[in-house]
Protein backbone atom coordinates (compact mmCIF):
# COMPACT_ATOMS: atom_id res chain seq x y z
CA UNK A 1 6.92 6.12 7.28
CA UNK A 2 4.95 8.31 5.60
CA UNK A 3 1.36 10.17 6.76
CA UNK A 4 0.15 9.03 2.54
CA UNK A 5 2.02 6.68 1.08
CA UNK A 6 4.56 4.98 4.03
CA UNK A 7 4.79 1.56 4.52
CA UNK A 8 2.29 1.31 7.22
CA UNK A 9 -0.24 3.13 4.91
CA UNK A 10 -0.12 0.12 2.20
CA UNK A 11 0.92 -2.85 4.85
CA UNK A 12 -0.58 -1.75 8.08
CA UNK A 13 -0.21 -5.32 9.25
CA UNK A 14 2.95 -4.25 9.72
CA UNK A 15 2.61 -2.63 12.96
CA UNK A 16 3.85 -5.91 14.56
CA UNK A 17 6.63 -6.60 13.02
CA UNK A 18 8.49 -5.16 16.16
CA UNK A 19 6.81 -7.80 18.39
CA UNK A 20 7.05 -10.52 15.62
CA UNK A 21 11.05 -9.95 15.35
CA UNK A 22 11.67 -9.79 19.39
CA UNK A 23 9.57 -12.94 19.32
CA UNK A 24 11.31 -14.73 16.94
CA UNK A 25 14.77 -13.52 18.39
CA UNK A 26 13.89 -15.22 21.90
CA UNK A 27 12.00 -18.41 20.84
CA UNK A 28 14.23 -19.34 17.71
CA UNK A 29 17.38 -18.54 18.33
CA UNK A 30 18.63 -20.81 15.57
CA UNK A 31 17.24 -17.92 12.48
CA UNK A 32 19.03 -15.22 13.86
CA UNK A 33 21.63 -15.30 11.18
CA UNK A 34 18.28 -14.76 8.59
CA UNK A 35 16.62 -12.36 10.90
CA UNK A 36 19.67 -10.31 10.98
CA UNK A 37 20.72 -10.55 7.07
CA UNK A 38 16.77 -9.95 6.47
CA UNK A 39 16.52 -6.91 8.54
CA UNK A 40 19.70 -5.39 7.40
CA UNK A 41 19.27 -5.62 3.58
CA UNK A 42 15.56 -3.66 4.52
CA UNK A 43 17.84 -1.42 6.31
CA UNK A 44 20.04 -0.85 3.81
CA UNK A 45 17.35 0.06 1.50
CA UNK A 46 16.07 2.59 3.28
CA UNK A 47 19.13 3.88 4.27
CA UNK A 48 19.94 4.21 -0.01
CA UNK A 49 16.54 4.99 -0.61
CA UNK A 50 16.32 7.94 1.86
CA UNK A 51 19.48 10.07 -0.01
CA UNK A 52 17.85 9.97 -3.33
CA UNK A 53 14.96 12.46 -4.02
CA UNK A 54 12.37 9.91 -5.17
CA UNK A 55 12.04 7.94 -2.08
CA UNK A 56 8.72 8.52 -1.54
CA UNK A 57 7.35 6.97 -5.29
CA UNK A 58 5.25 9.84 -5.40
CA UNK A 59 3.84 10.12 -9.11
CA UNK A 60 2.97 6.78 -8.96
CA UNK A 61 1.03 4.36 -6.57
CA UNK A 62 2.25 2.89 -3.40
CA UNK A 63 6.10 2.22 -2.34
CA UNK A 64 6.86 -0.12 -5.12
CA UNK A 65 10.73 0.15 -4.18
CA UNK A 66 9.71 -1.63 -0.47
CA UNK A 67 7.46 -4.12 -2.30
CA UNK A 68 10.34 -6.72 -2.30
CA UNK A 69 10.66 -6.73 1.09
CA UNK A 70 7.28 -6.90 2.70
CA UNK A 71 7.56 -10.56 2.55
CA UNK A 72 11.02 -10.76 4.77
CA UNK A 73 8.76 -8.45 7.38
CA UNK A 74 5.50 -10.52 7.13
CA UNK A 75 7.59 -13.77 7.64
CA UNK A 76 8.17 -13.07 11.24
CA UNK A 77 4.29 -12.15 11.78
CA UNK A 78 3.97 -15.58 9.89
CA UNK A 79 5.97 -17.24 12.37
CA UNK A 80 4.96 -15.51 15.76
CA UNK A 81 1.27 -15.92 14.55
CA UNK A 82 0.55 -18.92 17.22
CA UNK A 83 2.38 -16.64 20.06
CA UNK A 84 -0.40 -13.73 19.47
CA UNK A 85 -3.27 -13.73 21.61
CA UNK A 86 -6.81 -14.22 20.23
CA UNK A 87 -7.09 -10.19 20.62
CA UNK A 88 -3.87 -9.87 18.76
CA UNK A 89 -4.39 -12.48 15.66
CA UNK A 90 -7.89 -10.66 15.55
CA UNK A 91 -6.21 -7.51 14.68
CA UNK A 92 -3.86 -8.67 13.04
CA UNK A 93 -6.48 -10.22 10.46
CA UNK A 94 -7.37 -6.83 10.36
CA UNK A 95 -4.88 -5.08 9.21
CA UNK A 96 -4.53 -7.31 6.81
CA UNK A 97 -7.49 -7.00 5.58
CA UNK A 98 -7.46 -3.23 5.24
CA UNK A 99 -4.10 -3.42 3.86
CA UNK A 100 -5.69 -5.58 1.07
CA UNK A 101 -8.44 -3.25 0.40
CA UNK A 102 -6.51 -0.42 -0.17
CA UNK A 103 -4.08 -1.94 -2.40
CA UNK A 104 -7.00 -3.33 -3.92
CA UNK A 105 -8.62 -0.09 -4.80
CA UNK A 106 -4.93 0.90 -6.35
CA UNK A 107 -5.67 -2.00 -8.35
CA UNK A 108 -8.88 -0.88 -9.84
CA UNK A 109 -8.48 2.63 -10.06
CA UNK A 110 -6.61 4.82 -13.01
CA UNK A 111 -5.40 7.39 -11.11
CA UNK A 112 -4.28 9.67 -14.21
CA UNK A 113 -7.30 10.89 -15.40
CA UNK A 114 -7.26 12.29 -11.44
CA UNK A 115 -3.95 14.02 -11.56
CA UNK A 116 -5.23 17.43 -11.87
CA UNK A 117 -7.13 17.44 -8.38
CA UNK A 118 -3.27 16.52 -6.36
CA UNK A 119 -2.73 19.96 -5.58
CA UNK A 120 1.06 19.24 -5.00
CA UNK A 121 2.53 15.76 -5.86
CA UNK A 122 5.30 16.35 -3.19
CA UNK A 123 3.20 16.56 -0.58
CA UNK A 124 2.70 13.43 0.22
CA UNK A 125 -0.19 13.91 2.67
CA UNK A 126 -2.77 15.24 0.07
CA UNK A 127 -5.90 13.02 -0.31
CA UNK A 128 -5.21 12.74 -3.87
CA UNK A 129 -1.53 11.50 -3.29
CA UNK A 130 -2.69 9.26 -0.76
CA UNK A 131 -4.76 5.83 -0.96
CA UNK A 132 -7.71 7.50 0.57
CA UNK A 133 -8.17 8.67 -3.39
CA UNK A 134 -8.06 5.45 -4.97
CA UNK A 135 -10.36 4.13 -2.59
CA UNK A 136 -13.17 6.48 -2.70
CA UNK A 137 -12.81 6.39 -6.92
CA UNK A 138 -12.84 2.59 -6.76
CA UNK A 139 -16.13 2.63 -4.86
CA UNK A 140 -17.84 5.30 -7.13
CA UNK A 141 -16.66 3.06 -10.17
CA UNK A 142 -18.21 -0.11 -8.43
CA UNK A 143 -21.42 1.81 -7.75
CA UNK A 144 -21.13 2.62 -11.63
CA UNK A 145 -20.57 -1.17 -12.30
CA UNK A 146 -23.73 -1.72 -10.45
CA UNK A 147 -25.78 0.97 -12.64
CA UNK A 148 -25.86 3.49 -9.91
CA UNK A 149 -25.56 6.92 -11.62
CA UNK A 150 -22.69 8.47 -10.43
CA UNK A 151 -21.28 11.67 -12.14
CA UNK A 152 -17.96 11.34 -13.57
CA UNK A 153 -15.13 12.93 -12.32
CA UNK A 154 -12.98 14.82 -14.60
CA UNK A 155 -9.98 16.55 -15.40
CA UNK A 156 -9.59 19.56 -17.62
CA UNK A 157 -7.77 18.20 -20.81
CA UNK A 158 -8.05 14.78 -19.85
CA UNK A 159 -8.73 12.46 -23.00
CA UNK A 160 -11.95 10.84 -23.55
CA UNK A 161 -10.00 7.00 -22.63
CA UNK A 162 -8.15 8.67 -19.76
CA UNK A 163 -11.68 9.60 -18.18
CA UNK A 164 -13.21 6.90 -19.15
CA UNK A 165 -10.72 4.10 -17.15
CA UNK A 166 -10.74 6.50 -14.44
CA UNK A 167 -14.06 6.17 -14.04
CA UNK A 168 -14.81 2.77 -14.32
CA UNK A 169 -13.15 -0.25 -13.01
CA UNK A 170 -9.59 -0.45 -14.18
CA UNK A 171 -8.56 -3.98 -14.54
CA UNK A 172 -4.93 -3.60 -16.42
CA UNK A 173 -3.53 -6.87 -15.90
CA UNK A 174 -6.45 -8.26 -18.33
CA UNK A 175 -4.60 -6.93 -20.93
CA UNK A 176 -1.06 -8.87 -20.08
């Protein structure tokens, strides 16, 4: 857990996985041989993950070493869904839905042609290190998409393509 890039940053749906596994624990007791293997390979992860110095991913965008798991710690929220109250699966949508954005704006946003504005990229905490960045860039380059003028935002040194997909939408997986 981080305060810019932790797992409840990008998945803030997250929050009830706590709830989700008790739940699942007391009203299926027949998956608690996958709720246990589940939860201890996560574990293990982050137990590997926390000796080596790059644990964080910063540099790059989100915690793409977690990624693999998010579905073994939705699946409970999945399955405990009907269990929530109306207040809870309300939230719950919510999260979800923020969660979305902001990996959304990741999505859409070159962060390079920012780099020179993170102050420190091992402080994970800095606006420009966090997903707060990506989503204040993606909604300057959708206010750009829709002829707004907005001034570009630019590093020293930066090449001319390097500002120019970090200020407009940046749609990579077009190219694959």
């Amino acid at each position: 857990v981080s305060p810019g890039k932790g797992l409840l940053i990008f998945s803030p749906i997250l929050v009830f996985v706590p709830w989700a596994l008790y739940q699942c624990w007391r009203r299926l007791p027949q998956m608690r041989p996958e709720l246990l293997a589940s939860l201890g390979g996560f574990l293990a992860t982050v137990i590997w993950l926390g000796g080596c110095w790059f644990w964080t991913s910063l540099g790059g965008w989100g915690i793409r070493y977690y990624v693999s798991y998010l579905p073994v710690l939705v699946l409970p929220i999945a399955c405990s869904f009907a269990w929530m109250s109306a207040a809870a699966r309300r939230a719950a949508i919510g999260l979800f839905v923020v969660g979305f954005v902001l990996n959304a704006s990741g999505a859409v946003t070159n962060f390079v042609g920012h780099a020179c504005f993170a102050a420190d990229f091992m402080r994970p905490w800095e606006v420009y290190n966090t997903p707060l960045h990506s989503l204040i860039s993606a909604g300057r380059n959708l206010a750009r998409l829709l002829g707004a003028s907005v001034p570009l935002v630019r590093c020293p040194d930066t090449s001319e393509i390097s500002a120019l997909a970090s200020n407009h939408l940046y749609t990579w997986w077009y190219s694959i």
